[in-house]
Protein backbone atom coordinates (compact mmCIF):
# COMPACT_ATOMS: atom_id res chain seq x y z
CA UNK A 1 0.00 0.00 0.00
CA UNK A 2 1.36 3.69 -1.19
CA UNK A 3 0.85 7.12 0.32
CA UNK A 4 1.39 10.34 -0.71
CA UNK A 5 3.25 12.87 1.02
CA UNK A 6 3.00 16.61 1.38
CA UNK A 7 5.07 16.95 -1.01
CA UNK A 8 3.39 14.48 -3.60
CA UNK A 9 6.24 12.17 -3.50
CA UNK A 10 5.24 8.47 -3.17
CA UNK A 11 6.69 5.86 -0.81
CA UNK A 12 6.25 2.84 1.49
CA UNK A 13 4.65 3.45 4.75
CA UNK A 14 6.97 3.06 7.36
CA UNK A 15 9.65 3.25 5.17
CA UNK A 16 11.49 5.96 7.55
CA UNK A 17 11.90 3.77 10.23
CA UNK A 18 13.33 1.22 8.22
CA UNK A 19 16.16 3.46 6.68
CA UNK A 20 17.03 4.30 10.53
CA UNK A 21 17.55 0.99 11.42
CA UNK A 22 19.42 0.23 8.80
CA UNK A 23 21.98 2.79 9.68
CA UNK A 24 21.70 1.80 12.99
CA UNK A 25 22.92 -1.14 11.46
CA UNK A 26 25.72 -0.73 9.85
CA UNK A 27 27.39 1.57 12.71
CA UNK A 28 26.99 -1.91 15.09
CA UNK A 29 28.70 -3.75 11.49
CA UNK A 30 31.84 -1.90 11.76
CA UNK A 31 34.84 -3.59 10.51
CA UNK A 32 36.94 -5.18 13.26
CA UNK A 33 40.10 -3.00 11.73
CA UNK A 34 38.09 -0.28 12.15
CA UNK A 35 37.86 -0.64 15.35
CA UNK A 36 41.36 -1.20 16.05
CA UNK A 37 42.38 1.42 13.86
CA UNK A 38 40.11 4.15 15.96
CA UNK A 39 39.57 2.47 19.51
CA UNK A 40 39.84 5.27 22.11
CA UNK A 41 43.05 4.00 23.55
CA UNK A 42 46.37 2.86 21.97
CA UNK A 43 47.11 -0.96 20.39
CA UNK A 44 50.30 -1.92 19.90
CA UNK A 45 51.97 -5.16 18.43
CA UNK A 46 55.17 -6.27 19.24
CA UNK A 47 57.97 -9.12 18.58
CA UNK A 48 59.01 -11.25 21.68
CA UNK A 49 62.40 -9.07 21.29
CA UNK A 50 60.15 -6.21 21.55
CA UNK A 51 60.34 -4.58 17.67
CA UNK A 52 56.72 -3.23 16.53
CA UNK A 53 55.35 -5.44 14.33
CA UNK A 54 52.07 -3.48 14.39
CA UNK A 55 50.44 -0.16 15.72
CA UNK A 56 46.92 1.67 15.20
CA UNK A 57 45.89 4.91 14.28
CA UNK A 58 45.04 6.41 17.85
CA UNK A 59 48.50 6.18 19.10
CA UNK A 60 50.29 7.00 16.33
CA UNK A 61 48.30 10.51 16.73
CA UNK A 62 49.04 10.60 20.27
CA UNK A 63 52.76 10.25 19.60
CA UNK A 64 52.78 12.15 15.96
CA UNK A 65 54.58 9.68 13.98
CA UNK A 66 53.82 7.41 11.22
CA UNK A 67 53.46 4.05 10.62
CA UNK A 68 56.32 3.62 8.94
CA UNK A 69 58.55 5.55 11.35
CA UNK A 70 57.11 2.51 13.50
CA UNK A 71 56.51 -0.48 11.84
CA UNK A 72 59.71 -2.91 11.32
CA UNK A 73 62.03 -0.06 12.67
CA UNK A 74 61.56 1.01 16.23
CA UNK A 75 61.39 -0.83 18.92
CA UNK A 76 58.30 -0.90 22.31
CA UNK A 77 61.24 0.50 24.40
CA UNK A 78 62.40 2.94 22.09
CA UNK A 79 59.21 5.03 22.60
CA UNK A 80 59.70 5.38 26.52
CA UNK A 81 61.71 8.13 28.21
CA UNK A 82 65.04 6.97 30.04
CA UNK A 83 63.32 6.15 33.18
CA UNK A 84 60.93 4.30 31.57
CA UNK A 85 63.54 2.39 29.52
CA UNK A 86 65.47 1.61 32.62
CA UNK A 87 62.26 0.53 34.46
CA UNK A 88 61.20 -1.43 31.31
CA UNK A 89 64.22 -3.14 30.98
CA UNK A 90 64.55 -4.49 34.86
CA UNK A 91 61.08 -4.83 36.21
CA UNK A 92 58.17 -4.67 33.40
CA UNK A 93 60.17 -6.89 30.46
CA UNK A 94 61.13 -9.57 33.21
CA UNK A 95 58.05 -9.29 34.68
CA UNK A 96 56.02 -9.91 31.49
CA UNK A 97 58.05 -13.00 30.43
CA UNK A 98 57.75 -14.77 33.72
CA UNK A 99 53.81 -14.24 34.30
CA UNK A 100 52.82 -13.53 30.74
CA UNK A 101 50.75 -10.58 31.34
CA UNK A 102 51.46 -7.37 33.51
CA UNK A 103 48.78 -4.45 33.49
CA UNK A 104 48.26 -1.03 34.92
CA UNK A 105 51.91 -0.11 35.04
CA UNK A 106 52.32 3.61 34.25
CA UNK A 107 55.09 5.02 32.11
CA UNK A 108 55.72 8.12 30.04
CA UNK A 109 56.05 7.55 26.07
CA UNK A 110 58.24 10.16 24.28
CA UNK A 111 56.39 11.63 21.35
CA UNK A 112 57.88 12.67 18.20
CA UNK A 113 58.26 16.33 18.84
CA UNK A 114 60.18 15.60 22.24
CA UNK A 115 56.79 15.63 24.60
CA UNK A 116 56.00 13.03 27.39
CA UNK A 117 52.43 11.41 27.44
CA UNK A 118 51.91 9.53 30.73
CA UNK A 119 50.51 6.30 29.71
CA UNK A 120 48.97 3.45 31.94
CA UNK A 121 50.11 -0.14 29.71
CA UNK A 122 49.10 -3.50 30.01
CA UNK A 123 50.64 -6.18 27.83
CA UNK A 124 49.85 -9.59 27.50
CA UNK A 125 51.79 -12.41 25.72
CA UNK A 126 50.64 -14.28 22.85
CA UNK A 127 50.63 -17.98 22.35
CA UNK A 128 49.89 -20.16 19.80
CA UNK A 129 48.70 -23.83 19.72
CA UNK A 130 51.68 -25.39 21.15
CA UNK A 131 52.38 -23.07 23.91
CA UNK A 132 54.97 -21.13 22.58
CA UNK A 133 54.96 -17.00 23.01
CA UNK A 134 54.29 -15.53 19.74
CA UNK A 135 54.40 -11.77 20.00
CA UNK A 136 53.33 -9.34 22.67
CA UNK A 137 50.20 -7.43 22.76
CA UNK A 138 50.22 -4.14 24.56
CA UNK A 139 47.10 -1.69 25.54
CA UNK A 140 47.96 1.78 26.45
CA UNK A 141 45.72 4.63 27.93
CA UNK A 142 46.00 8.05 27.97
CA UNK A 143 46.99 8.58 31.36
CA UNK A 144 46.83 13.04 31.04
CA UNK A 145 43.94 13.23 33.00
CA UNK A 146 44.90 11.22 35.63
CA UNK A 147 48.17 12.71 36.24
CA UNK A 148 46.71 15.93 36.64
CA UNK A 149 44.47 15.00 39.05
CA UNK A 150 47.37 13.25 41.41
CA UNK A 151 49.00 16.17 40.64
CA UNK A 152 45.93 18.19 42.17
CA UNK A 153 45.73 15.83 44.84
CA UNK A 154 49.77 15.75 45.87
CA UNK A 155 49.61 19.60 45.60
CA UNK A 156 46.15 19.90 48.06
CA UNK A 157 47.61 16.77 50.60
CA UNK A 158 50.93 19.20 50.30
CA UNK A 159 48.65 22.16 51.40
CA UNK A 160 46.88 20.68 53.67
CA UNK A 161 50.03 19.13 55.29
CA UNK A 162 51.78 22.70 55.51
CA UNK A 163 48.12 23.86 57.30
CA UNK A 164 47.83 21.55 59.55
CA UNK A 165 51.48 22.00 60.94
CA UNK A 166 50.59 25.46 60.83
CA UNK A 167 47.89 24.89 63.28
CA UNK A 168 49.42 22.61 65.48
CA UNK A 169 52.18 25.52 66.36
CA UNK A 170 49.09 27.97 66.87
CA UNK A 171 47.27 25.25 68.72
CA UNK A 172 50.52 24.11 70.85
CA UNK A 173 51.11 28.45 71.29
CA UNK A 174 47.69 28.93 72.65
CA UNK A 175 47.66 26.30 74.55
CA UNK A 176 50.73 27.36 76.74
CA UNK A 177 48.95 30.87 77.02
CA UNK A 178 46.42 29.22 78.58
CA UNK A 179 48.87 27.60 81.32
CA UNK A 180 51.09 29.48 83.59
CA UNK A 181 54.72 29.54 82.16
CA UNK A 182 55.96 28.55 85.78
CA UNK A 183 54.18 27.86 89.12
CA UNK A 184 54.69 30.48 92.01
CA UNK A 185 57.05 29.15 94.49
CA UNK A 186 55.28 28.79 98.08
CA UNK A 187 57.86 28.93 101.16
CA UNK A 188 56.96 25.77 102.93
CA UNK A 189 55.52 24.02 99.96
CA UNK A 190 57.17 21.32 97.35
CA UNK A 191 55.02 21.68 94.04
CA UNK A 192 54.69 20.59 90.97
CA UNK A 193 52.24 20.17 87.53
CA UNK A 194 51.94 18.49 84.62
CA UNK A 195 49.46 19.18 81.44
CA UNK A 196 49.22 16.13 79.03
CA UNK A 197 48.25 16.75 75.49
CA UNK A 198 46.19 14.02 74.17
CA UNK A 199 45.97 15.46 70.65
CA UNK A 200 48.55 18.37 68.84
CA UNK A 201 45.77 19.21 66.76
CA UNK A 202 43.32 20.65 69.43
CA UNK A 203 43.29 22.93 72.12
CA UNK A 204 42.29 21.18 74.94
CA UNK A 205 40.05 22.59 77.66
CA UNK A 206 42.31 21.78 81.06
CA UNK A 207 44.05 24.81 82.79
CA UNK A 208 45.54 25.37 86.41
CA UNK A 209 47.47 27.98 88.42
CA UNK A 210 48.63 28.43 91.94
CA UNK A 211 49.51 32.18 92.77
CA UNK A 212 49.57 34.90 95.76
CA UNK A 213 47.02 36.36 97.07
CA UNK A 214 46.81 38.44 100.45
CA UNK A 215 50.12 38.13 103.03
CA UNK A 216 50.67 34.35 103.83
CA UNK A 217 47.62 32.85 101.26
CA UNK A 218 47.89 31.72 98.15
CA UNK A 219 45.19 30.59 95.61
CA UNK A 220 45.02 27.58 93.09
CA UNK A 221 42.76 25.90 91.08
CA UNK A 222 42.60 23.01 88.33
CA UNK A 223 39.80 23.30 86.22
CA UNK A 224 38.09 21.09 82.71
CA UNK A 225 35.89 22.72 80.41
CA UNK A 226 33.55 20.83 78.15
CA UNK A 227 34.72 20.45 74.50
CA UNK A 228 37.99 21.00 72.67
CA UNK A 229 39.43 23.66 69.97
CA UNK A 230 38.90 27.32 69.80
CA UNK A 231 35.48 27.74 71.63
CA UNK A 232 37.14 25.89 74.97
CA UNK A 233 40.03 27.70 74.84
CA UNK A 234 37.67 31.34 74.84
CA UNK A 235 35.95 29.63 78.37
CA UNK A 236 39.50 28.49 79.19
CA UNK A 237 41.20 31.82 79.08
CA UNK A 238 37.83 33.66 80.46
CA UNK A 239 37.46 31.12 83.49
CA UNK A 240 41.73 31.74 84.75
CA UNK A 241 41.01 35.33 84.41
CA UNK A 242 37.89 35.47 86.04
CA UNK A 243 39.16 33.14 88.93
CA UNK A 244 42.20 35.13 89.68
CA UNK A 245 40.31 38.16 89.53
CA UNK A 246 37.53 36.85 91.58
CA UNK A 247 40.27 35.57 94.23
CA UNK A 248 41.35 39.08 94.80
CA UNK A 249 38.19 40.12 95.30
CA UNK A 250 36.55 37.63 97.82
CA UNK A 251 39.28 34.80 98.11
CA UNK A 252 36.95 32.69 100.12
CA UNK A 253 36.54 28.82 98.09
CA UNK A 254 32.89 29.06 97.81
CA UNK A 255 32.84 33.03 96.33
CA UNK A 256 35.37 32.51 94.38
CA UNK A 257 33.48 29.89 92.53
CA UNK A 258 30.37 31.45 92.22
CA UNK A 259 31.56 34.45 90.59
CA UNK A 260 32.88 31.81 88.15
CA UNK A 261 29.92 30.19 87.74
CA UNK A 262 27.55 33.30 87.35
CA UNK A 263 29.93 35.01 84.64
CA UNK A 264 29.94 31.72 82.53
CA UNK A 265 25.72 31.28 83.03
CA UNK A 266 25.44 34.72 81.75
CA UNK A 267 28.07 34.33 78.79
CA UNK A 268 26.60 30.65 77.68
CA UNK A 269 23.10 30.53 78.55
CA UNK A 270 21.70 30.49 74.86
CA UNK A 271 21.62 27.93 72.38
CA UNK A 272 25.35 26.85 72.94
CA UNK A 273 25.85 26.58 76.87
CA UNK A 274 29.03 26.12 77.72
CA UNK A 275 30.08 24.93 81.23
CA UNK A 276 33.49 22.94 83.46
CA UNK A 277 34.27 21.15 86.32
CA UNK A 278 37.02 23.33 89.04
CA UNK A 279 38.22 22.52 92.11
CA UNK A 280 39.73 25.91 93.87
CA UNK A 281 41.53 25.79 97.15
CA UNK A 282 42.97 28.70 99.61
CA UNK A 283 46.54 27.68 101.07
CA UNK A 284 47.61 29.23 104.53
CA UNK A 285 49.94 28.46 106.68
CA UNK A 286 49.13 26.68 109.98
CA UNK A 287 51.11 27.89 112.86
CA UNK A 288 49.92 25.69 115.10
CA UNK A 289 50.37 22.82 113.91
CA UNK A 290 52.84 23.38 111.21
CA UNK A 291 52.06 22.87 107.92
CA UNK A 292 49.08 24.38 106.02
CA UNK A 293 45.27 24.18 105.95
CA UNK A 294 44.00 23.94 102.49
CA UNK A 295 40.11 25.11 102.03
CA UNK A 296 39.20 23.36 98.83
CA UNK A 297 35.45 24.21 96.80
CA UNK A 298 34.48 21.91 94.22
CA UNK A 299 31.80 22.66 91.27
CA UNK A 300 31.30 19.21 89.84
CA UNK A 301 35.39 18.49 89.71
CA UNK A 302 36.67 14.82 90.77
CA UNK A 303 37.85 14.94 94.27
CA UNK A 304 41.30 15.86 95.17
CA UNK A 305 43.52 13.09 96.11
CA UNK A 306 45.25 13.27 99.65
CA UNK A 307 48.86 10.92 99.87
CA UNK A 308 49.21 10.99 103.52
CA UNK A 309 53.02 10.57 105.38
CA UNK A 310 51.76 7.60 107.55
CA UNK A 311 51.27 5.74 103.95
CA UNK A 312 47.59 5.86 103.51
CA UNK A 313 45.82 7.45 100.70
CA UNK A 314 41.74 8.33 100.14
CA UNK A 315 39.90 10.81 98.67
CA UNK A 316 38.89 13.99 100.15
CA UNK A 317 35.04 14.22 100.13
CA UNK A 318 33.46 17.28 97.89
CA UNK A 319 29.86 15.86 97.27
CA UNK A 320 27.06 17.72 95.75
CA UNK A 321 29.47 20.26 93.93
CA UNK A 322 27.43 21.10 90.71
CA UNK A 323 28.80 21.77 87.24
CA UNK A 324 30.07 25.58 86.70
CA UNK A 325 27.84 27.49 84.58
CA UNK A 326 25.02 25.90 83.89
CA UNK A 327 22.82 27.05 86.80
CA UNK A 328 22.46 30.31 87.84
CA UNK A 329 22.72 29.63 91.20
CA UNK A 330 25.03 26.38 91.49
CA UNK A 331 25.95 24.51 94.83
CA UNK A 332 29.17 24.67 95.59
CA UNK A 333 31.08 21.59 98.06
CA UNK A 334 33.50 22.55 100.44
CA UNK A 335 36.03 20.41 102.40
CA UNK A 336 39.10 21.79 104.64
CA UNK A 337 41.86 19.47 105.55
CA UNK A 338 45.22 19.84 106.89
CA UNK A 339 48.12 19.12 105.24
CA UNK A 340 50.98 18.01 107.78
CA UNK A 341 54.36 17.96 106.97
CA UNK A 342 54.95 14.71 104.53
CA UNK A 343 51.50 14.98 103.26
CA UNK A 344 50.96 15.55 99.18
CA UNK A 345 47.54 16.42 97.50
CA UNK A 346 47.09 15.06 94.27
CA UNK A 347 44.57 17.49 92.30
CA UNK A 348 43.60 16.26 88.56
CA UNK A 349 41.03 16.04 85.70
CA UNK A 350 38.97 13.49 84.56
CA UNK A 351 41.14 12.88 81.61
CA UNK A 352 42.98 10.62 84.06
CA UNK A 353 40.61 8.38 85.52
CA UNK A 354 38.69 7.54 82.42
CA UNK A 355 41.74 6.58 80.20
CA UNK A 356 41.71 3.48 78.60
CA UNK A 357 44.35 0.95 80.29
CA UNK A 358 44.19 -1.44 76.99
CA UNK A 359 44.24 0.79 74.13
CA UNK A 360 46.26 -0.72 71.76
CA UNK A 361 44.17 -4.62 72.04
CA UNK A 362 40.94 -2.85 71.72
CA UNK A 363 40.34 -2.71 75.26
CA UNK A 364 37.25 -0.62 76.30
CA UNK A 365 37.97 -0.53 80.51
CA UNK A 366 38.48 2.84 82.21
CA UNK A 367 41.48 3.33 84.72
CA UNK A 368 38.52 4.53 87.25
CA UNK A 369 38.34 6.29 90.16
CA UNK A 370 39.60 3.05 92.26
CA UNK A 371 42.40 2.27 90.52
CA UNK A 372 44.16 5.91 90.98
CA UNK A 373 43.29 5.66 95.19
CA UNK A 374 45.52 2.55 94.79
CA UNK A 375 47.81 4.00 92.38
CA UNK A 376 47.80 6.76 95.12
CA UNK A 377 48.57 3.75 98.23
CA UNK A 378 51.40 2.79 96.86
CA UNK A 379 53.14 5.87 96.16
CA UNK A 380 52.76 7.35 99.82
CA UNK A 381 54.17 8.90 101.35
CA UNK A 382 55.65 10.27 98.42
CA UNK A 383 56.30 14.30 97.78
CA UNK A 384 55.23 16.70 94.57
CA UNK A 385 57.44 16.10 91.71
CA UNK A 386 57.77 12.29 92.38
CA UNK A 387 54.32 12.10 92.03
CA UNK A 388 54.12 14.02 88.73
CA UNK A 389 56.81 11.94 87.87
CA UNK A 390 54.65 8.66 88.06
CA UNK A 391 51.59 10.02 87.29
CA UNK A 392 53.30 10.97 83.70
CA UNK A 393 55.22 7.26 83.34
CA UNK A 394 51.15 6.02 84.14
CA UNK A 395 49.96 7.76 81.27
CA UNK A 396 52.58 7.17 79.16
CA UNK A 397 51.76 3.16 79.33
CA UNK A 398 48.02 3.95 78.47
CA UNK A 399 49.49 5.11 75.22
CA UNK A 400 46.73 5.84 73.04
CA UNK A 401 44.31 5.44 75.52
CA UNK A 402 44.78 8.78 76.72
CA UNK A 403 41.62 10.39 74.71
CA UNK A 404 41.08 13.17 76.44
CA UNK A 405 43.53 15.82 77.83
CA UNK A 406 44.97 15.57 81.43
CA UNK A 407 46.37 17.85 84.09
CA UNK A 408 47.56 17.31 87.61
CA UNK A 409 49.22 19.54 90.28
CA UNK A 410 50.68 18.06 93.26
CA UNK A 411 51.55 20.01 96.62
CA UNK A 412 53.36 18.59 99.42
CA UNK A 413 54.39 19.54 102.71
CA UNK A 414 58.01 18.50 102.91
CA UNK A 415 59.02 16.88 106.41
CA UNK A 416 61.93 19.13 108.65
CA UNK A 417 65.18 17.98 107.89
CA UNK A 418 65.85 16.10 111.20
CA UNK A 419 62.90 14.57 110.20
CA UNK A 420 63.93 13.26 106.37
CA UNK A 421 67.18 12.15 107.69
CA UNK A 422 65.37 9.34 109.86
C-alpha cells in the first residue's frame, strides 16, 4: 500500500523507520580494523624481542609519527623516556616474560616532537597452539587526565600538610597561654604540675594555676571545660582570668566559685551553653600545727587526692558540687583538711581516671576512680614532683588510651630535715 506525502512524492509506509535501522545497522557492522584502527586507547603489536610489528591509528596521533617511522624499525622500548627504559628493561620486560601478562603499570612515552604522554600499559603475551609465546600485545591509555588529578591531589595533601602543621604551632602556642609559664614558688611548699596533650591538633580545655594572694595565702585551682578547639580555649582563658580576679576580690573557696559560675551562666546561657568542672583551694599556713590548711570548693570536679606521710591514701570528700555554669545559682562543696608535713595532694582532671588501660588490644575498661586511690597507696608517702613523675610514666603506658587531655598539680608539705634524715 502507497501514500502520498506533502510533497506528492510516493513511498512505502513506514519506510522511515526502516532506513534508521538500517543505519543503525551498519554503525553496530563496523569492521573489526576499524575498530582497532580508531579504539579510544592505543594498540600496539610487538615481537618477543620487543620490535613493533604493528600499531593503530590512535597512538600514532598521540605520539605524531607514522606508521612507517614505527613499523619494522623502532622498537616498544624505544618510545619510553630513560626512566621508563630503565624501568622497562629491569622490572616490566622480566616481569612480562615470567607471568605472561602485567597491566596497569604507568610510564611516560616520548612523542615525536620531544613531549611526554603519561601512559597506563598493560601487555599480554601471545601464544599459539603449542604453547609457545608468539608476540606481545600491549594496551595503552592516555593517562593526562589522571596525572593531573594526582597532581591536584599531591599539591592539596601538600597544602593541607603545611596547614595543619601550621595549626598545630598555633594550637601548641595557645595552649601554653592558657597555662602558667611557671608555678609560684610557696615557702613551705614542694610543688609541681603536669598538662598532658592528648591530641597536637586541638586545644584542649584543662588549665591550672597556683599564685599569691593576700600576706601568707595563696590561691590555686585546676579546672576542665567541656569540648575541645577554639570555643574551649575562649571559656579556658575567660574562666583563669575570672578566677584570679575573683580571688582578689573575695578569696573565700565558695565566692570565688560562684563568681565563676555566674559570669559563665550569663556568657553561655543560649543555644550553645558552655560549662566545666574546678576545684579551687585557699593555702595558709598553719602555725599551730605546722604545715598548712587547704580550704578546697568543688563545682562538679573529681575529688582531690590526699597521699598521707603515715602511707595511707583516700579521697577527700566534695559531694554535691554542681557543674560551673550551667545554673544560675550552682551549689558549691566545700572540704578543709590539713596538710601536715609529709603529706601531698594530688589534684587532677577526669582525663585521668577515664583513660583506657588497653588501648592498643581494643580494650574498652576505664582506669577509674579506684584504681588511681591505689595507684595513690602505693606511692605514699611520696612528695610533689615524684608524684608528677609517676603520674606521667602512668599515662605514658596507656598510650593511646589517653583520649582526652589531662592535668595534675601536686603540693606537698616537705618533712623538717631532722625529720627526712630518719
Amino acid at each position: 500500500m502507497c501514500k502520498t506525502s506533502d510533497d506528492g512524492r510516493e513511498g512505502r509506509e513506514g519506510e522511515g523507520p526502516v532506513d534508521e535501522q538500517a543505519q543503525f545497522s551498519a554503525l553496530l557492522e563496523d569492521s573489526a580494523e576499524d575498530l582497532y584502527e580508531h579504539a579510544p586507547c592505543g594498540y600496539l603489536s610487538t615481537q618477543l624481542d620487543g620490535r613493533i610489528a604493528k600499531v593503530n591509528t590512535t597512538l600514532l596521533d598521540w605520539l605524531g609519527y607514522q606508521r612507517d617511522d614505527l613499523v619494522g624499525r623502532k622498537h616498544f622500548s624505544d618510545l619510553l623516556t630513560v626512566g621508563g627504559r630503565l624501568y622497562h628493561e629491569t622490572h616490566f620486560g622480566p616481569l612480562l616474560r615470567m607471568q605472561g601478562e602485567i597491566s596497569g603499570i604507568a610510564l611516560e612515552l616520548k612523542a615525536a616532537d620531544g613531549t611526554r604522554l603519561p601512559v597506563l600499559v598493560t601487555s599480554t603475551v601471545k601464544t599459539g597452539s603449542d604453547g609457545q609465546p608468539l608476540l606481545i600485545r600491549t594496551t595503552i591509555f592516555d593517562a593526562r587526565d589522571r596525572r593531573a588529578y594526582e597532581t591536584e591531589l599531591l599539591r592539596a595533601r601538600q597544602e593541607a600538610d603545611v596547614e595543619r602543621d601550621r595549626l598545630q604551632v598555633l594550637a601548641t602556642t595557645l595552649q601554653k597561654t592558657l597555662l602558667p609559664p611557671a608555678l609560684v614558688d610557696v615557702p613551705g611548699l614542694d610543688v609541681s604540675a603536669y598538662y598532658h596533650i592528648a591530641s597536637v591538633d586541638e586545644v584542649g580545655g584543662d588549665f591550672y594555676d597556683l599564685f599569691p594572694l593576700a600576706a601568707g595565702t595563696w590561691g590555686l585551682f585546676l579546672g576542665d571545660v567541656c569540648g575541645k578547639g577554639a570555643a574551649a580555649a575562649a571559656i579556658t582563658s575567660l574562666a583563669r582570668y575570672t578566677l584570679r580576679a575573683a580571688a582578689v576580690y573575695d578569696p573565700a573557696p565558695a565566692s570565688v566559685l560562684g563568681n565563676l559560675n555566674t559570669v559563665l551562666n550569663h556568657e553561655y546561657n543560649g543555644t550553645d551553653p558552655r560549662f566545666c568542672t574546678v576545684v579551687y583551694g585557699l593555702l595558709t599556713p598553719d602555725e599551730g600545727r605546722g604545715g598548712f590548711r587547704i580550704t578546697l570548693a568543688s563545682g562538679g570536679h573529681p575529688p582531690a587526692l590526699l597521699m598521707s606521710a603515715d602511707g595511707t591514701a583516700d579521697y577527700l570528700p566534695t559531694p554535691g558540687g554542681q557543674l560551673i555554669g550551667v545554673l544560675p545559682d550552682a551549689h558549691i562543696a566545700t572540704a578543709t583538711v590539713h596538710l601536715a608535713p609529709g603529706d601531698t595532694l594530688l589534684l587532677h582532671t577526669d582525663g585521668l581516671t577515664e583513660a583506657h588501660t588497653n588501648a592498643a588490644a581494643g580494650g574498652g575498661e576505664r582506669y577509674g576512680d579506684d584504681a588511681l586511690r591505689d595507684f595513690g597507696r602505693q606511692l605514699a608517702p611520696t612528695t610533689a614532683s615524684d608524684t608528677i613523675r609517676a603520674v606521667r610514666d602512668l599515662l605514658d603506658t596507656f598510650g593511646t588510651g589517653v583520649d582526652d587531655d589531662t592535668a595534675v598539680l601536686a603540693i606537698h608539705v616537705p618533712r623538717p630535715p631532722s625529720e627526712e634524715q630518719q
